[in-house]
ModelCIF file with pLDDT and N, C-alpha, C, O atoms, coordinates in Angstrom:
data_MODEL
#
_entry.id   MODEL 
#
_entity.id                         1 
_entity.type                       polymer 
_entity.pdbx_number_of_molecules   1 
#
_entity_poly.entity_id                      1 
_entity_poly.type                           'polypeptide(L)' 
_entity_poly.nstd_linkage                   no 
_entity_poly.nstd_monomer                   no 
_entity_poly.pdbx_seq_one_letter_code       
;(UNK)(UNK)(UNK)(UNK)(UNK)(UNK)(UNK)(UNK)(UNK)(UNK)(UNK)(UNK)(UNK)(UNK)(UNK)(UNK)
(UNK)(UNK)(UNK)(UNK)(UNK)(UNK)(UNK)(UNK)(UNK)(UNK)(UNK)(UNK)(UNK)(UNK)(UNK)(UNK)
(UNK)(UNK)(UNK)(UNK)(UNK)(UNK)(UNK)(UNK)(UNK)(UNK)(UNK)(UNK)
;
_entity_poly.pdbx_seq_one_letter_code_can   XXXXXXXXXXXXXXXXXXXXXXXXXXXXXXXXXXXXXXXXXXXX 
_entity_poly.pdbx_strand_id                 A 
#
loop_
_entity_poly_seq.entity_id 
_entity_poly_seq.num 
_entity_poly_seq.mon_id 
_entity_poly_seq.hetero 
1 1  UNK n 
1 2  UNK n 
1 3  UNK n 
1 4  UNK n 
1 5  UNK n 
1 6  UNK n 
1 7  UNK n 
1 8  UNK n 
1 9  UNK n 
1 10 UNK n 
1 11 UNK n 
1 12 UNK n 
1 13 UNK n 
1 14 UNK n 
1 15 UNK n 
1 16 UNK n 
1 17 UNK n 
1 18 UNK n 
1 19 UNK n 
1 20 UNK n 
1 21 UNK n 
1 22 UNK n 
1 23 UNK n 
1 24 UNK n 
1 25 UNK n 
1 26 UNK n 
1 27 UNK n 
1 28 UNK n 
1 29 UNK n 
1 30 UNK n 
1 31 UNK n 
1 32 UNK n 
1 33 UNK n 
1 34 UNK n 
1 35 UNK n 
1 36 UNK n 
1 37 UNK n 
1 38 UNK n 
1 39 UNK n 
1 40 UNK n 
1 41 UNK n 
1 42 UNK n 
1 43 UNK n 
1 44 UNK n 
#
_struct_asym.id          A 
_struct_asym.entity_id   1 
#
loop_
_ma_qa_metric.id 
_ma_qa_metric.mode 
_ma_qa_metric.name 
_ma_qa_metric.software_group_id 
_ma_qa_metric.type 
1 global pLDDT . pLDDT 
2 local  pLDDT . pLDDT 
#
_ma_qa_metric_global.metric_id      1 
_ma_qa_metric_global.metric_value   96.43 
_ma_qa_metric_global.model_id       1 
_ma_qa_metric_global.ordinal_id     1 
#
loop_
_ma_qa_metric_local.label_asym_id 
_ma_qa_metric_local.label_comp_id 
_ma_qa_metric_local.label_seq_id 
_ma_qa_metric_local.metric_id 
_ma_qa_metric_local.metric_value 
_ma_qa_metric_local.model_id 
_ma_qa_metric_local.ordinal_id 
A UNK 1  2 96.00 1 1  
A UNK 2  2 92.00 1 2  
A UNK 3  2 94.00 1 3  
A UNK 4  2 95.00 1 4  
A UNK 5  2 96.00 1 5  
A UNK 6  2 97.00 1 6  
A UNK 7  2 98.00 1 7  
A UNK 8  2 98.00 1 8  
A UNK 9  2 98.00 1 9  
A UNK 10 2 98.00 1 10 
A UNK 11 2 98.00 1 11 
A UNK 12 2 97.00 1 12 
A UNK 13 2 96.00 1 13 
A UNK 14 2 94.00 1 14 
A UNK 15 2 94.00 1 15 
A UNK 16 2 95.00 1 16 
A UNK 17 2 97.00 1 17 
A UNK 18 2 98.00 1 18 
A UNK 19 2 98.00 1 19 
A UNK 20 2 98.00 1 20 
A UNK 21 2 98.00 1 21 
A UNK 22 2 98.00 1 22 
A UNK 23 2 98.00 1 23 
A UNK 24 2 98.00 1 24 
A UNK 25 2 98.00 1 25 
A UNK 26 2 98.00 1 26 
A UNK 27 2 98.00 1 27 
A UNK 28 2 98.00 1 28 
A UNK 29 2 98.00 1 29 
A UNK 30 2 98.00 1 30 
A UNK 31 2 98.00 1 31 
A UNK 32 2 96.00 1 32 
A UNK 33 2 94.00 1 33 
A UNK 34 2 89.00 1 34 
A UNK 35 2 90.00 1 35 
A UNK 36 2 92.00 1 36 
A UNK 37 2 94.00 1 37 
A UNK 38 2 96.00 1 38 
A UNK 39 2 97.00 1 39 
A UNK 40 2 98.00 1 40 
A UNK 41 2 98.00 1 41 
A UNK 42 2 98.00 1 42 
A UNK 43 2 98.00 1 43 
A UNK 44 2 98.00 1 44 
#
loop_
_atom_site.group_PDB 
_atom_site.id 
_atom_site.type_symbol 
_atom_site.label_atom_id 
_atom_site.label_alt_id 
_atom_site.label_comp_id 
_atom_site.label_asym_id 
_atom_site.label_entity_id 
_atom_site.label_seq_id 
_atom_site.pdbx_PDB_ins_code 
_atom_site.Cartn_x 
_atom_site.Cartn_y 
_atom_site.Cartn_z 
_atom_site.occupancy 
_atom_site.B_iso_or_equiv 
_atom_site.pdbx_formal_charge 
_atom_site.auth_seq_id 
_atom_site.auth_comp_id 
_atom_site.auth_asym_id 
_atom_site.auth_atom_id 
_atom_site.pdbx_PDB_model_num 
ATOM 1   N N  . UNK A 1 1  ? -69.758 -62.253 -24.950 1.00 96.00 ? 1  UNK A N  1 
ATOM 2   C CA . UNK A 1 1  ? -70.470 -61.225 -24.218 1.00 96.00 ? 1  UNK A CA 1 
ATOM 3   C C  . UNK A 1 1  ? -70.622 -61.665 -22.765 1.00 96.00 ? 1  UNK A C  1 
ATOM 4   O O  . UNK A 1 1  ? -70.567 -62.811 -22.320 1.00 96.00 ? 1  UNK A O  1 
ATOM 5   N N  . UNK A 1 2  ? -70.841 -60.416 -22.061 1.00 92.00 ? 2  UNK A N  1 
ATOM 6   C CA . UNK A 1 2  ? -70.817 -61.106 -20.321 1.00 92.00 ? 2  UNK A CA 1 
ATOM 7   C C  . UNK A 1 2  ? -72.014 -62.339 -20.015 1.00 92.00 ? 2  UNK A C  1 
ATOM 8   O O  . UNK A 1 2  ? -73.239 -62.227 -19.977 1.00 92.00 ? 2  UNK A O  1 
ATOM 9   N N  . UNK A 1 3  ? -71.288 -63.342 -19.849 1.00 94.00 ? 3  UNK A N  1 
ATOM 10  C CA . UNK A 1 3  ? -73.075 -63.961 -18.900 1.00 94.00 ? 3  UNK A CA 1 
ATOM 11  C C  . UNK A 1 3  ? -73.541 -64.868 -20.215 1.00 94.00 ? 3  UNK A C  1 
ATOM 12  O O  . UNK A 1 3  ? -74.641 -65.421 -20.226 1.00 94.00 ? 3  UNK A O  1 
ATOM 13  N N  . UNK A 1 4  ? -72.380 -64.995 -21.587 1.00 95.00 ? 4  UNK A N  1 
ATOM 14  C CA . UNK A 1 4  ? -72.967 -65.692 -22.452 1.00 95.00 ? 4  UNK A CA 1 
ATOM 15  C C  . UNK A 1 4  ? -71.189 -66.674 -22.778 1.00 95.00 ? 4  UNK A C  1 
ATOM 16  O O  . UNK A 1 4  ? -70.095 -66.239 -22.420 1.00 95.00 ? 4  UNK A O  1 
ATOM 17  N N  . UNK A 1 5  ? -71.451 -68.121 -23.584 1.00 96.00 ? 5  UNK A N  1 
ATOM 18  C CA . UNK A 1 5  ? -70.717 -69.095 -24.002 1.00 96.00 ? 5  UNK A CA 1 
ATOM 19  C C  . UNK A 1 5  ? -69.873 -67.848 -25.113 1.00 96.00 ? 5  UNK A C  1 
ATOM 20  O O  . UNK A 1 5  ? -70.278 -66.743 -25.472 1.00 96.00 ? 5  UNK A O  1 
ATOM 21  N N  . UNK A 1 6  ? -68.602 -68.560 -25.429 1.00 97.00 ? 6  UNK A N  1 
ATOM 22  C CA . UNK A 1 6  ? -67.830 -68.472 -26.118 1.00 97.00 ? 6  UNK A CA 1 
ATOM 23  C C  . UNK A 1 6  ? -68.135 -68.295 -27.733 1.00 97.00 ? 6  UNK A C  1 
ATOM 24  O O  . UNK A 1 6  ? -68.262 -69.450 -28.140 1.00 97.00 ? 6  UNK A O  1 
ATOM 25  N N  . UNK A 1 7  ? -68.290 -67.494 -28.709 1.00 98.00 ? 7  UNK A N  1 
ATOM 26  C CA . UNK A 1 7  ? -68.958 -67.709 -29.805 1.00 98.00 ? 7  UNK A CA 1 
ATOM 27  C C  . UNK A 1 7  ? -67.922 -67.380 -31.280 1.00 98.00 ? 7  UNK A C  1 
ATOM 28  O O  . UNK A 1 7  ? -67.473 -66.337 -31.756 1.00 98.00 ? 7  UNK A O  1 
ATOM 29  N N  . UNK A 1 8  ? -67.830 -68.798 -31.673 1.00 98.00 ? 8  UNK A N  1 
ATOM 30  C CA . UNK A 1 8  ? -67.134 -68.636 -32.948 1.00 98.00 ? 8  UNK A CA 1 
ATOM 31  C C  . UNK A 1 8  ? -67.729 -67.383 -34.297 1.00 98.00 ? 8  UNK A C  1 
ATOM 32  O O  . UNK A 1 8  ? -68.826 -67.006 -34.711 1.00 98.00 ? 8  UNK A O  1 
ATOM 33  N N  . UNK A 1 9  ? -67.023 -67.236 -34.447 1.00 98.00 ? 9  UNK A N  1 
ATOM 34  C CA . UNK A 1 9  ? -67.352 -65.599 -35.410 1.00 98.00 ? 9  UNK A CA 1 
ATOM 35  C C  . UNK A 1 9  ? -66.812 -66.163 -36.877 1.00 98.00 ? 9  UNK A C  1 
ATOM 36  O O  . UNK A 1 9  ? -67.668 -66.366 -37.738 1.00 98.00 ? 9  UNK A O  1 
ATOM 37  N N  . UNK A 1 10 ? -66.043 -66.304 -37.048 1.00 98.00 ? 10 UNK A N  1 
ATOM 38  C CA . UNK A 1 10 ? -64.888 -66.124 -38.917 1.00 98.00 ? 10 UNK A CA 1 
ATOM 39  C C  . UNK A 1 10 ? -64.196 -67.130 -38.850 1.00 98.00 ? 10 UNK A C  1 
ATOM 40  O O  . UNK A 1 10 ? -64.236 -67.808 -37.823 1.00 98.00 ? 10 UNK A O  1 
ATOM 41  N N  . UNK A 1 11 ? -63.335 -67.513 -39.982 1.00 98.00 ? 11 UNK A N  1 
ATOM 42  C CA . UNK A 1 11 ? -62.131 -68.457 -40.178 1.00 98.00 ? 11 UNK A CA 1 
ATOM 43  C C  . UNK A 1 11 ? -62.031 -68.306 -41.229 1.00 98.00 ? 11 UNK A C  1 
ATOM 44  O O  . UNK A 1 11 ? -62.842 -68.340 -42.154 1.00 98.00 ? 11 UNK A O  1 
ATOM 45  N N  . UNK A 1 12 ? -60.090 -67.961 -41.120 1.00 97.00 ? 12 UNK A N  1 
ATOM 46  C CA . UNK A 1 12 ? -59.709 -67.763 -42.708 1.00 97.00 ? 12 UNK A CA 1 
ATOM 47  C C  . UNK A 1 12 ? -58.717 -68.800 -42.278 1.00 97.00 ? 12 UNK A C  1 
ATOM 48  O O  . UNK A 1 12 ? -58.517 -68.892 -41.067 1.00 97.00 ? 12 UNK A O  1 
ATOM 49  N N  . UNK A 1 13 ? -57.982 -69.698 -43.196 1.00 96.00 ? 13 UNK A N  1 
ATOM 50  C CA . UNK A 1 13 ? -57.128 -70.855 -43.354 1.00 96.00 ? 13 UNK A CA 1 
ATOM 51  C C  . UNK A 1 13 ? -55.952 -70.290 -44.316 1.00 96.00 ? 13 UNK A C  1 
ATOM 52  O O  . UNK A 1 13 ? -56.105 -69.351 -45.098 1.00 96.00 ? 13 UNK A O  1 
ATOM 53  N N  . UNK A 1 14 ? -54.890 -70.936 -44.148 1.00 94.00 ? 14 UNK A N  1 
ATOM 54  C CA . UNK A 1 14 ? -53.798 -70.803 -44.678 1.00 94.00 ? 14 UNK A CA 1 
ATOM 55  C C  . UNK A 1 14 ? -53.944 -70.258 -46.368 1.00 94.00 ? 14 UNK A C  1 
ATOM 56  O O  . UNK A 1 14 ? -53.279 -69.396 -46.944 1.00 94.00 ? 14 UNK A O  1 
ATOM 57  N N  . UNK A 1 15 ? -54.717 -70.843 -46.726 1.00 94.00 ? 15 UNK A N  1 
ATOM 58  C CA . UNK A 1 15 ? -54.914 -71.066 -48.610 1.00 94.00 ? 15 UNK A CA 1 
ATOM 59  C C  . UNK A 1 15 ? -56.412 -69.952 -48.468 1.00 94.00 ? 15 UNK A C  1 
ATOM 60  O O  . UNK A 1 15 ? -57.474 -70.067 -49.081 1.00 94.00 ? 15 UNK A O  1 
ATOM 61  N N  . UNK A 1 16 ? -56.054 -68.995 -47.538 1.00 95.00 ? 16 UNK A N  1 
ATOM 62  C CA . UNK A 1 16 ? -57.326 -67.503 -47.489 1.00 95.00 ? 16 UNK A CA 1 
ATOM 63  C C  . UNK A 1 16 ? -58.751 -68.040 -48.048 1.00 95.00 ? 16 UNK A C  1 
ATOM 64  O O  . UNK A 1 16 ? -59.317 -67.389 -48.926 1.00 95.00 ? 16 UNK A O  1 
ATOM 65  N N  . UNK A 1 17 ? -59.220 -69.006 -47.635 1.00 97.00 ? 17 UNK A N  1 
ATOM 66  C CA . UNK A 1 17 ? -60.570 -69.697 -47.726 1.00 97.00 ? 17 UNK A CA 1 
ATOM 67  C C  . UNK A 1 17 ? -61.268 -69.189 -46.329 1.00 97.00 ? 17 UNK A C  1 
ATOM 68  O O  . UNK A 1 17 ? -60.753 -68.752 -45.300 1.00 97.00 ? 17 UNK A O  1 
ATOM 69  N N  . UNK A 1 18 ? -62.361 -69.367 -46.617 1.00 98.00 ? 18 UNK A N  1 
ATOM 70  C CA . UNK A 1 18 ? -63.053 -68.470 -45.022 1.00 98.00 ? 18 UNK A CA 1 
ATOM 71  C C  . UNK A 1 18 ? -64.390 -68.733 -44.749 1.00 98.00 ? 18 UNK A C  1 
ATOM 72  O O  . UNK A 1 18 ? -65.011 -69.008 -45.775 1.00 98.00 ? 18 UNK A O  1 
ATOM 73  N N  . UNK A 1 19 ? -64.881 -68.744 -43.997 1.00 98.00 ? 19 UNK A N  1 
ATOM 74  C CA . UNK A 1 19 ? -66.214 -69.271 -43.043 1.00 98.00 ? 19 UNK A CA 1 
ATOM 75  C C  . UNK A 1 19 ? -66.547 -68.591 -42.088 1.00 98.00 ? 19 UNK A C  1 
ATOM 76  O O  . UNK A 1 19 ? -65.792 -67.878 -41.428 1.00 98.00 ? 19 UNK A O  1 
ATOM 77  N N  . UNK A 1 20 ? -67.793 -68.760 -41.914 1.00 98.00 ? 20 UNK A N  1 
ATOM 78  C CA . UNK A 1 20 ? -68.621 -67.711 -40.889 1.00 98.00 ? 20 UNK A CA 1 
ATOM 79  C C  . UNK A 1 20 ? -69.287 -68.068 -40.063 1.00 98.00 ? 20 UNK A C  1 
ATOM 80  O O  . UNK A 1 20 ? -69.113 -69.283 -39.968 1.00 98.00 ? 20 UNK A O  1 
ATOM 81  N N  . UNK A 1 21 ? -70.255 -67.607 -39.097 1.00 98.00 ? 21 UNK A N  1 
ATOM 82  C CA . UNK A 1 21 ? -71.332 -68.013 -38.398 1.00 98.00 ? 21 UNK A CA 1 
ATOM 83  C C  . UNK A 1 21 ? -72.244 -67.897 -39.407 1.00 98.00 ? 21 UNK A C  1 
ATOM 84  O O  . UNK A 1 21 ? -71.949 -67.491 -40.531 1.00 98.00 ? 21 UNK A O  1 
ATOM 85  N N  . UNK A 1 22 ? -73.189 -68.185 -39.112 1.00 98.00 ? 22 UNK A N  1 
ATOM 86  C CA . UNK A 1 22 ? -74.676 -67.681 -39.831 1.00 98.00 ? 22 UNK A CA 1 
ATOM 87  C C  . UNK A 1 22 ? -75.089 -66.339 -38.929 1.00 98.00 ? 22 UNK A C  1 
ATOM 88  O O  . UNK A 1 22 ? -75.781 -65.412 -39.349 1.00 98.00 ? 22 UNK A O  1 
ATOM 89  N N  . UNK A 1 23 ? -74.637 -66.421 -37.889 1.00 98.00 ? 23 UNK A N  1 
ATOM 90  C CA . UNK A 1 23 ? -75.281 -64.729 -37.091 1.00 98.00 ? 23 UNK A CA 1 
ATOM 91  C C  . UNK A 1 23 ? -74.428 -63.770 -37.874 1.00 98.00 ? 23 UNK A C  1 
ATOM 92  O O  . UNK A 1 23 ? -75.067 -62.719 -37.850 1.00 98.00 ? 23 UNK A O  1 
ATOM 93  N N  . UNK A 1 24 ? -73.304 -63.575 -38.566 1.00 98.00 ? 24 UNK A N  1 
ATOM 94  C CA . UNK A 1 24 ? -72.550 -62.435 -38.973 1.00 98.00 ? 24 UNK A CA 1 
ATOM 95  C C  . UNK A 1 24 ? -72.790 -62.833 -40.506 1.00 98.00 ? 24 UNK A C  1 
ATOM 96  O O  . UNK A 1 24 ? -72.484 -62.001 -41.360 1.00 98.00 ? 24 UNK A O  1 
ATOM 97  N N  . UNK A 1 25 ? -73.296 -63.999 -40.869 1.00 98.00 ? 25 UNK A N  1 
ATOM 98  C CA . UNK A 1 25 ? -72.855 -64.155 -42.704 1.00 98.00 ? 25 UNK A CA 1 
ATOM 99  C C  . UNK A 1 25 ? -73.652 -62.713 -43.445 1.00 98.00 ? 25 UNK A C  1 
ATOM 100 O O  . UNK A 1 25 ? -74.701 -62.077 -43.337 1.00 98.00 ? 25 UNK A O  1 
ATOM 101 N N  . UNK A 1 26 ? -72.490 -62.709 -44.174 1.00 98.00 ? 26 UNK A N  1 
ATOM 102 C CA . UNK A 1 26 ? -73.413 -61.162 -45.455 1.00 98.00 ? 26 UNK A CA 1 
ATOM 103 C C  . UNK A 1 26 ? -72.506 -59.989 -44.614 1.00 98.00 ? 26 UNK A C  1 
ATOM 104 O O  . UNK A 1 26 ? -71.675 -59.402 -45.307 1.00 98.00 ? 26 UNK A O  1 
ATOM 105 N N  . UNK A 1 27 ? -72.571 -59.707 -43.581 1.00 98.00 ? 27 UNK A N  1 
ATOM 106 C CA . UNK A 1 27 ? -72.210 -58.467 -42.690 1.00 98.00 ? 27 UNK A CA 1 
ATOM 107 C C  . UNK A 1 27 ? -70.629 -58.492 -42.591 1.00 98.00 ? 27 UNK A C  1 
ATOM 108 O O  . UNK A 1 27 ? -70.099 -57.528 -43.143 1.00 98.00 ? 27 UNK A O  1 
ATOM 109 N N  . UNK A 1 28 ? -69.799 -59.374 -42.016 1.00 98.00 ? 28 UNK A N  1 
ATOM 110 C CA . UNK A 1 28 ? -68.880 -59.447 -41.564 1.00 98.00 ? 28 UNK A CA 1 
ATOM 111 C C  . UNK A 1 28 ? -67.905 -60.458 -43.044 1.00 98.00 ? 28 UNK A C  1 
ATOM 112 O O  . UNK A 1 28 ? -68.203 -61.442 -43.721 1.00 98.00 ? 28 UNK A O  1 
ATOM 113 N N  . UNK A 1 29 ? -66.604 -59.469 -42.979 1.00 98.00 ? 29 UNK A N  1 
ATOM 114 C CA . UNK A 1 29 ? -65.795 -59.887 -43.640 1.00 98.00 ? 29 UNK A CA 1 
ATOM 115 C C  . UNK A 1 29 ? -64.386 -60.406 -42.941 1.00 98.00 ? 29 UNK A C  1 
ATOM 116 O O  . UNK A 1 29 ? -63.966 -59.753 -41.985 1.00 98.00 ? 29 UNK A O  1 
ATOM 117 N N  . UNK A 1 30 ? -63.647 -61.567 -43.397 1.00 98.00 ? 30 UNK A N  1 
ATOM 118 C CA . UNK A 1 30 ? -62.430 -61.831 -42.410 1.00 98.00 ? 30 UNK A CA 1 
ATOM 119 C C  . UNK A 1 30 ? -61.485 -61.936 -43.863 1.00 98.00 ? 30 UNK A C  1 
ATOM 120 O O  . UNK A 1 30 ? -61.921 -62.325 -44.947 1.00 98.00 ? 30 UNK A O  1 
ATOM 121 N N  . UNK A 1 31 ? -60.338 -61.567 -43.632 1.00 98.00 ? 31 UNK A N  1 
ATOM 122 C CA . UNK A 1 31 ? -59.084 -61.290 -44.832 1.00 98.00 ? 31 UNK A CA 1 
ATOM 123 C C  . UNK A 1 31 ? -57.869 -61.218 -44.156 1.00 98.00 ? 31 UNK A C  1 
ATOM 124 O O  . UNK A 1 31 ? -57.910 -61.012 -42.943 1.00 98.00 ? 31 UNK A O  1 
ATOM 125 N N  . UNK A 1 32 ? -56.556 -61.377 -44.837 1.00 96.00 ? 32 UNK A N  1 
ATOM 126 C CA . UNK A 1 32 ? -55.665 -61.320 -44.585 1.00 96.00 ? 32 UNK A CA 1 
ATOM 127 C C  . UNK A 1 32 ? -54.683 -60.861 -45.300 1.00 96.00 ? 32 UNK A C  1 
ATOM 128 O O  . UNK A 1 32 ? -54.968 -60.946 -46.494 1.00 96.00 ? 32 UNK A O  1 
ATOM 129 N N  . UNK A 1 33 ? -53.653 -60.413 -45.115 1.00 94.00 ? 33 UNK A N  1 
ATOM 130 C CA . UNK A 1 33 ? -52.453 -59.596 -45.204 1.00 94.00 ? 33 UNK A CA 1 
ATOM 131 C C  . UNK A 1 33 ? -50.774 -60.279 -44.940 1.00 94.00 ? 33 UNK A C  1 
ATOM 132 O O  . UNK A 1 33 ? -49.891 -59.793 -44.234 1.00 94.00 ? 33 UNK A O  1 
ATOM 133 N N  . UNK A 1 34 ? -50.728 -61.445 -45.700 1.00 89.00 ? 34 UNK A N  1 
ATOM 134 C CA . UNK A 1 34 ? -49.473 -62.179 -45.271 1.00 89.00 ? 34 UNK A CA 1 
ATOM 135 C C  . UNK A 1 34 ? -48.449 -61.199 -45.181 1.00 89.00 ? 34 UNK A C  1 
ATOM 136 O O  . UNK A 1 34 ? -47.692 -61.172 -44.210 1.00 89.00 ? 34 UNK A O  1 
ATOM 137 N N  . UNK A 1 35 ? -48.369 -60.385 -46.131 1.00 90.00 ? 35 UNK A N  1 
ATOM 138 C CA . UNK A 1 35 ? -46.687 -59.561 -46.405 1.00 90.00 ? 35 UNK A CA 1 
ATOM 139 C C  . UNK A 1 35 ? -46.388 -58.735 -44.945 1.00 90.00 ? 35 UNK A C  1 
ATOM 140 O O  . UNK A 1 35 ? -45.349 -58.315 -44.435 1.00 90.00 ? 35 UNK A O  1 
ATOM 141 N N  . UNK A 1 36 ? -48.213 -58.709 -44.415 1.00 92.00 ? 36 UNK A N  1 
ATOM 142 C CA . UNK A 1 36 ? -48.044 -57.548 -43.366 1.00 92.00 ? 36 UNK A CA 1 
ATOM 143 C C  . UNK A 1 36 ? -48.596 -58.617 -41.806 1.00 92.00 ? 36 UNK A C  1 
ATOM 144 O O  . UNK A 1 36 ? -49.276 -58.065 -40.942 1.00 92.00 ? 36 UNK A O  1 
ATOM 145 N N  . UNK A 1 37 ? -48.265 -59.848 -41.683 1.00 94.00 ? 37 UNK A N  1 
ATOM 146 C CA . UNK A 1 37 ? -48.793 -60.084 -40.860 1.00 94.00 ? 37 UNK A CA 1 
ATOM 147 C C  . UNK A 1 37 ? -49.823 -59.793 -40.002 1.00 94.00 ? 37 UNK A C  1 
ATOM 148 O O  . UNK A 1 37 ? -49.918 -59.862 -38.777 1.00 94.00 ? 37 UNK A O  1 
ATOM 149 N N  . UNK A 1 38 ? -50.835 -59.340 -41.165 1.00 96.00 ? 38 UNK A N  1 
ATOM 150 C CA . UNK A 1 38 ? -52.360 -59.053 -40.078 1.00 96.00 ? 38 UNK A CA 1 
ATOM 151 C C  . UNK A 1 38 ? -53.136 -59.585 -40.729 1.00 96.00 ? 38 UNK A C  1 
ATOM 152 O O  . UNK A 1 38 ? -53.009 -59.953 -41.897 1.00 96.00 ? 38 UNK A O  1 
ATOM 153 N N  . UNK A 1 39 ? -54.387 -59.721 -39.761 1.00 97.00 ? 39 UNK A N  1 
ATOM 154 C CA . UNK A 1 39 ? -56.050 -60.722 -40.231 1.00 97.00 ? 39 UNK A CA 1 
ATOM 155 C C  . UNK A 1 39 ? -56.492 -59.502 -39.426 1.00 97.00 ? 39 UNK A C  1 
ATOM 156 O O  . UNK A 1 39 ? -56.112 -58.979 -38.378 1.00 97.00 ? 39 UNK A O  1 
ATOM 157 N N  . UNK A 1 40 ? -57.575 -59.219 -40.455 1.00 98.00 ? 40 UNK A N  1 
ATOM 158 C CA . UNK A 1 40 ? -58.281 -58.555 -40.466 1.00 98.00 ? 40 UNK A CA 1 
ATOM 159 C C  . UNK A 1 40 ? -59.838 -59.153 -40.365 1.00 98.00 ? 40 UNK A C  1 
ATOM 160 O O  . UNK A 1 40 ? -60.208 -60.234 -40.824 1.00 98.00 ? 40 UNK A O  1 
ATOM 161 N N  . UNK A 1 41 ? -60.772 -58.043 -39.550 1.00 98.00 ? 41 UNK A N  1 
ATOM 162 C CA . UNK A 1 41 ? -62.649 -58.519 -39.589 1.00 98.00 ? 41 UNK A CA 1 
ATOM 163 C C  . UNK A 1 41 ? -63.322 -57.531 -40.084 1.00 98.00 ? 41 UNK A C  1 
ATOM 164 O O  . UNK A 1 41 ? -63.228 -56.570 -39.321 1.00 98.00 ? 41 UNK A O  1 
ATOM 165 N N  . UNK A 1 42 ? -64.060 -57.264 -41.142 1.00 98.00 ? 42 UNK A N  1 
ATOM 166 C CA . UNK A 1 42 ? -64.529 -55.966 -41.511 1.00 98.00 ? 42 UNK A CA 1 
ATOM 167 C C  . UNK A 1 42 ? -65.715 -56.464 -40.968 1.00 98.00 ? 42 UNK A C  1 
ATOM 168 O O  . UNK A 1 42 ? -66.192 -57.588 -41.125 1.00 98.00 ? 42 UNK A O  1 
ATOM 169 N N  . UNK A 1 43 ? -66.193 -55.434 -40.247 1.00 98.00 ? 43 UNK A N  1 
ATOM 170 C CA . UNK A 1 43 ? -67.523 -55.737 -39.807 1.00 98.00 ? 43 UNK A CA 1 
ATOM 171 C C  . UNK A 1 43 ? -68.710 -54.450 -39.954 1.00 98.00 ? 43 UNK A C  1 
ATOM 172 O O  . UNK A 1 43 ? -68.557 -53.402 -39.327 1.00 98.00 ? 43 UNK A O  1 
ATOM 173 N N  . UNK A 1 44 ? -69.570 -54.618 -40.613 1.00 98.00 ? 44 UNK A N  1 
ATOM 174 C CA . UNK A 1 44 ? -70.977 -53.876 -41.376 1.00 98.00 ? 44 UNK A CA 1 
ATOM 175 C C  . UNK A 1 44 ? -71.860 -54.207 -41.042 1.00 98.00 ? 44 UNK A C  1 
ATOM 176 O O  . UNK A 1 44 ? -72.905 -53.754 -41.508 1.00 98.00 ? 44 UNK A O  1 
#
């Protein structure tokens, strides 16, 4: 955001394992789509 540090959000890893902040955990989903080359963030 303007006027604020850099802020890690998600991580999904090769073997689709995944991690969060604690500011988005519960809300925000991160997934992926190998066949289709996309990563996806569902965010709620």
């Amino acid at each position: 955001a303007p006027g604020k540090q850099r802020e890690w959000v998600a991580s999904i890893t090769t073997g689709d394992s995944t991690t969060y902040a604690d500011s988005v955990k519960g809300r925000f989903t991160i997934s992926r789509d190998k066949a289709k080359n996309v990563v996806f963030l569902q965010m709620n």
